[in-house]
N, C-alpha and C. Protein backbone atom coordinates (compact mmCIF):
# COMPACT_ATOMS: atom_id res chain seq x y z
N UNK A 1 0.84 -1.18 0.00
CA UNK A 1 0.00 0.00 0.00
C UNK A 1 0.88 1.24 0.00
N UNK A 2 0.37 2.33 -0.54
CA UNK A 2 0.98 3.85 -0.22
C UNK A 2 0.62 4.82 0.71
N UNK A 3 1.70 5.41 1.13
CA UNK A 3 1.55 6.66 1.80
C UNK A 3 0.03 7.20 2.01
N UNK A 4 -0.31 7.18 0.61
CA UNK A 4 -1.61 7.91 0.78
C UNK A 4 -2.95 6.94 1.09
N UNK A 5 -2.62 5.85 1.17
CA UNK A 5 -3.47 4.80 1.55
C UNK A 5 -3.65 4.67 2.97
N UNK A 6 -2.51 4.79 3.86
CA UNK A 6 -2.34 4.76 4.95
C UNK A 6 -2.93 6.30 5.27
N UNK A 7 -2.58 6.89 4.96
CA UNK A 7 -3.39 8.37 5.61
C UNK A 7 -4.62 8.98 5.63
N UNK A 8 -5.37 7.81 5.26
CA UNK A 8 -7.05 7.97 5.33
C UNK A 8 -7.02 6.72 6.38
N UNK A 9 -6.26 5.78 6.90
CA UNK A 9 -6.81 4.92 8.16
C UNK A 9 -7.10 5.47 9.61
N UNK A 10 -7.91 5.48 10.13
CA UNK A 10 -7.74 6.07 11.35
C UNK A 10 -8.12 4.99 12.50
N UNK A 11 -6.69 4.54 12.54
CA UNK A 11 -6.58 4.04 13.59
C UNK A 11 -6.01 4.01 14.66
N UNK A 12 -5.67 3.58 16.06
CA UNK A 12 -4.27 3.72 17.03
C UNK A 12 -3.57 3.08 17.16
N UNK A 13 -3.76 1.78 16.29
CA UNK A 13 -2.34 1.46 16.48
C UNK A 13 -1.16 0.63 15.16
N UNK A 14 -0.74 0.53 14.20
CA UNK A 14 0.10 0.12 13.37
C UNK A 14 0.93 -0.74 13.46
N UNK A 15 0.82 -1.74 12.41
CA UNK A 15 2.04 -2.65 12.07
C UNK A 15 3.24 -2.00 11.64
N UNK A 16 4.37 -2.97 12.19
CA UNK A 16 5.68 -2.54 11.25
C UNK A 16 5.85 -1.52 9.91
N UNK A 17 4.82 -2.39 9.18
CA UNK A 17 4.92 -2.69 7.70
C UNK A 17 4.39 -0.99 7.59
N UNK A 18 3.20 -1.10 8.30
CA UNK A 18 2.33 0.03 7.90
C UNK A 18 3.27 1.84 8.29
N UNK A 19 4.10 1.33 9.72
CA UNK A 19 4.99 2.54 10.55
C UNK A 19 6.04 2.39 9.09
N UNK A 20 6.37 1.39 8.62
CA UNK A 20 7.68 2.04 7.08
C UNK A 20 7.00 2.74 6.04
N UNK A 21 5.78 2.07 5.94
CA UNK A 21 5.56 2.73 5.13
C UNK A 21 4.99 4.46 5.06
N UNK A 22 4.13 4.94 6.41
CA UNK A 22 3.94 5.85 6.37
C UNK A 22 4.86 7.11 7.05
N UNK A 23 5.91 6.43 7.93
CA UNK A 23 6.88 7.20 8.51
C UNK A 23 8.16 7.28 8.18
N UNK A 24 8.79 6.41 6.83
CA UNK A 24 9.52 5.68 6.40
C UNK A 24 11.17 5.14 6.88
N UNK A 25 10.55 4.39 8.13
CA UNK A 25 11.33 3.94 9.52
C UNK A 25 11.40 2.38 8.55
N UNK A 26 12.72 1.82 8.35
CA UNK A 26 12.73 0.54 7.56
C UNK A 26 12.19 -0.82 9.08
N UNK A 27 11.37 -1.93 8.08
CA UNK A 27 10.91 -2.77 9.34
C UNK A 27 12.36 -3.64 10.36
N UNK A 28 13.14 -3.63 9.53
CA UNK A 28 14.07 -4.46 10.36
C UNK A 28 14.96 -3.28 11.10
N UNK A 29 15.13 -1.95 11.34
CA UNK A 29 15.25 -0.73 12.14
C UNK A 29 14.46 -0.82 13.23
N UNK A 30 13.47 -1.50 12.89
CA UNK A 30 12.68 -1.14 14.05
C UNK A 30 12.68 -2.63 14.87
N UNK A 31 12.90 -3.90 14.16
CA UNK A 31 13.43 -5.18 15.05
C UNK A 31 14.83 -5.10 15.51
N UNK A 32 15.65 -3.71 15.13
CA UNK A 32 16.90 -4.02 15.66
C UNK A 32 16.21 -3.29 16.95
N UNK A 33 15.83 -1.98 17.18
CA UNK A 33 15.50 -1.46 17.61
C UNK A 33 15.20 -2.36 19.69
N UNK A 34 13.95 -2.79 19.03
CA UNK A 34 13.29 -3.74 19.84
C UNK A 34 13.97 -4.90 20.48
N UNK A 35 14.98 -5.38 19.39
CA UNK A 35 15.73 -6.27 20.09
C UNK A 35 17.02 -6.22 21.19
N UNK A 36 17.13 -4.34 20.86
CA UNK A 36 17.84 -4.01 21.84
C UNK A 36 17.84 -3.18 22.99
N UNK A 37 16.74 -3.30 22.78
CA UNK A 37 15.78 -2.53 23.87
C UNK A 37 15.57 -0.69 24.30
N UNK A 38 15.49 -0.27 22.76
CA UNK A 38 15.38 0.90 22.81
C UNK A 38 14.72 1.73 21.73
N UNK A 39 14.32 2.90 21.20
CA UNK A 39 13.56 2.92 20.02
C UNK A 39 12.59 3.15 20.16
N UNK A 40 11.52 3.43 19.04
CA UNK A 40 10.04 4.16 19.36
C UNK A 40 9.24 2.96 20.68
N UNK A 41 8.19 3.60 21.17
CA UNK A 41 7.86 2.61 21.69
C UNK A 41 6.95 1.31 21.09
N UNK A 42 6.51 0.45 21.79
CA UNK A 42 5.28 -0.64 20.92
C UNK A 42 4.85 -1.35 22.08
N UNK A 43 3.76 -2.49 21.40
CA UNK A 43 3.10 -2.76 22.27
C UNK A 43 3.22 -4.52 21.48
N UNK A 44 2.76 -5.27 22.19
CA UNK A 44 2.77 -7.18 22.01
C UNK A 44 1.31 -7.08 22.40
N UNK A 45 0.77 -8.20 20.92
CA UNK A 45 -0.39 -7.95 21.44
C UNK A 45 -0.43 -10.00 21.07
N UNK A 46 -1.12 -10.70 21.82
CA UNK A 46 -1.19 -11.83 21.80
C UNK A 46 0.25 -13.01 22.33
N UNK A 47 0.96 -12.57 23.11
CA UNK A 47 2.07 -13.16 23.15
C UNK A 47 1.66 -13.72 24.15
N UNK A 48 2.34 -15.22 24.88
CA UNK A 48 2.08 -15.95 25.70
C UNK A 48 3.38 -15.50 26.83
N UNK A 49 2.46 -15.39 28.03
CA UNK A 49 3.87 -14.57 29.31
C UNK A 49 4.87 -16.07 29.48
N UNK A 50 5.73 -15.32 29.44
CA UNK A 50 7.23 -15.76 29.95
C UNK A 50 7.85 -16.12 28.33
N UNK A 51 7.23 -15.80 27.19
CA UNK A 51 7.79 -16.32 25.98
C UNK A 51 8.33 -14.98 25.20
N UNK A 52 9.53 -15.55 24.13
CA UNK A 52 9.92 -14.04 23.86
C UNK A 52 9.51 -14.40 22.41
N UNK A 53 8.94 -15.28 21.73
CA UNK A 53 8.61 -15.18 20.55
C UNK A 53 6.84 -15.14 20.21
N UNK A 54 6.90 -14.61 19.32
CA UNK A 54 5.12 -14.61 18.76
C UNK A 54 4.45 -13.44 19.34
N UNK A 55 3.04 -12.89 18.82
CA UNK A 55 2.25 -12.19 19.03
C UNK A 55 2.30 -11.35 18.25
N UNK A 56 1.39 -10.17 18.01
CA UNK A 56 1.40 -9.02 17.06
C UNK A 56 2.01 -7.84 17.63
N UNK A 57 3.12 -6.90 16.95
CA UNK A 57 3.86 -6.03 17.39
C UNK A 57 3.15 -4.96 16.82
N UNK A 58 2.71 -3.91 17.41
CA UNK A 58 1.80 -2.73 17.51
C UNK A 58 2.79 -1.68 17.64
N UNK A 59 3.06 -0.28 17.21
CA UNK A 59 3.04 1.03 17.50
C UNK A 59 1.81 1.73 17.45
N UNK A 60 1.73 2.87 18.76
CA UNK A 60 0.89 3.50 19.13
C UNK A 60 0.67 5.13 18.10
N UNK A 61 0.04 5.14 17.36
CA UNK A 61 0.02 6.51 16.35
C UNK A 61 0.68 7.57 17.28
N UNK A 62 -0.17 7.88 18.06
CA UNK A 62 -0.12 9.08 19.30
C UNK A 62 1.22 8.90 19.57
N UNK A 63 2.05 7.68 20.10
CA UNK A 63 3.26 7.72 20.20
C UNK A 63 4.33 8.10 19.75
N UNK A 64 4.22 7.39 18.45
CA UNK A 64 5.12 7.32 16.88
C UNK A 64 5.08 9.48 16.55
N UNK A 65 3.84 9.90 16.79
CA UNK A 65 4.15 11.33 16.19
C UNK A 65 4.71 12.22 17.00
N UNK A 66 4.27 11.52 18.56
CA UNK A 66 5.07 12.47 19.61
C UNK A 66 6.44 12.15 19.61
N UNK A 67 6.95 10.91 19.26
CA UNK A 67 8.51 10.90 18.72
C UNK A 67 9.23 11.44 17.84
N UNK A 68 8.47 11.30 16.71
CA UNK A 68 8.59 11.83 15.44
C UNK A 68 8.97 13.56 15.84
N UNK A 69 7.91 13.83 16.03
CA UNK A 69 7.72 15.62 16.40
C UNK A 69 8.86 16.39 17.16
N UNK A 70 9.29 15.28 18.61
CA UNK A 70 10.21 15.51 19.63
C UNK A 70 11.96 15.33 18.84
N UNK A 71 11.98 14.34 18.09
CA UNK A 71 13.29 13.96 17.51
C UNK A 71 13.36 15.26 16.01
N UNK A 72 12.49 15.55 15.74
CA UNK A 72 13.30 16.41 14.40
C UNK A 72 13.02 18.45 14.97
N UNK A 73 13.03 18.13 16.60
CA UNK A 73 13.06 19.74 16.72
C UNK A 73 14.47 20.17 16.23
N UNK A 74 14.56 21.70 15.91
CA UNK A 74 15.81 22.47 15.64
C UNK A 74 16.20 23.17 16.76
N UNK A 75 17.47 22.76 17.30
CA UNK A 75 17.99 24.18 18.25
C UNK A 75 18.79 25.36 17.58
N UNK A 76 18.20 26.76 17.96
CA UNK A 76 18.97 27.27 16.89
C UNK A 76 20.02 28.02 18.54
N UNK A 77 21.42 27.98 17.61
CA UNK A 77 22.54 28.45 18.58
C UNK A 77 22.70 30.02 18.35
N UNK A 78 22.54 30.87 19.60
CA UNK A 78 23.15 32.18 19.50
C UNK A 78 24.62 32.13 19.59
N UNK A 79 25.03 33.14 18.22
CA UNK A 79 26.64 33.22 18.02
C UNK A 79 26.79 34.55 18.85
């Protein structure tokens, strides 16, 4: 799907696939991310406790833009 496909969904929360494509964050950036325990946040949705594999990996919209928004401010320096 495209950019512009994704920007008529209104939903809260996104797949991988869907966060590259509309934020264009690559999906395995975001499994390095996760696997090292740092990076936008997300959520596991169906995983069985005490297991580290399986379930659906979610980002939170609301999240993803307050990152987004917070990471590309400008400081401007007085000379």
């Amino acid at each position: 799907m495209t950019k512009k496909k994704y920007m008529n969904i209104n939903r809260k929360y996104l797949r991988p696939s869907e966060v590259e494509a509309i934020y264009g964050i690559k999906q395995g950036t975001l499994a390095k991310q996760r696997s090292q325990g740092f990076g936008l946040p997300y959520v596991i949705i169906g995983r069985k406790p005490n297991k580290r594999k399986g379930g659906i990996i979610l980002y939170d919209v609301e999240d993803l833009d307050h990152a987004c928004k917070s990471k590309n401010k400008v400081e401007h320096l007085q000379l």
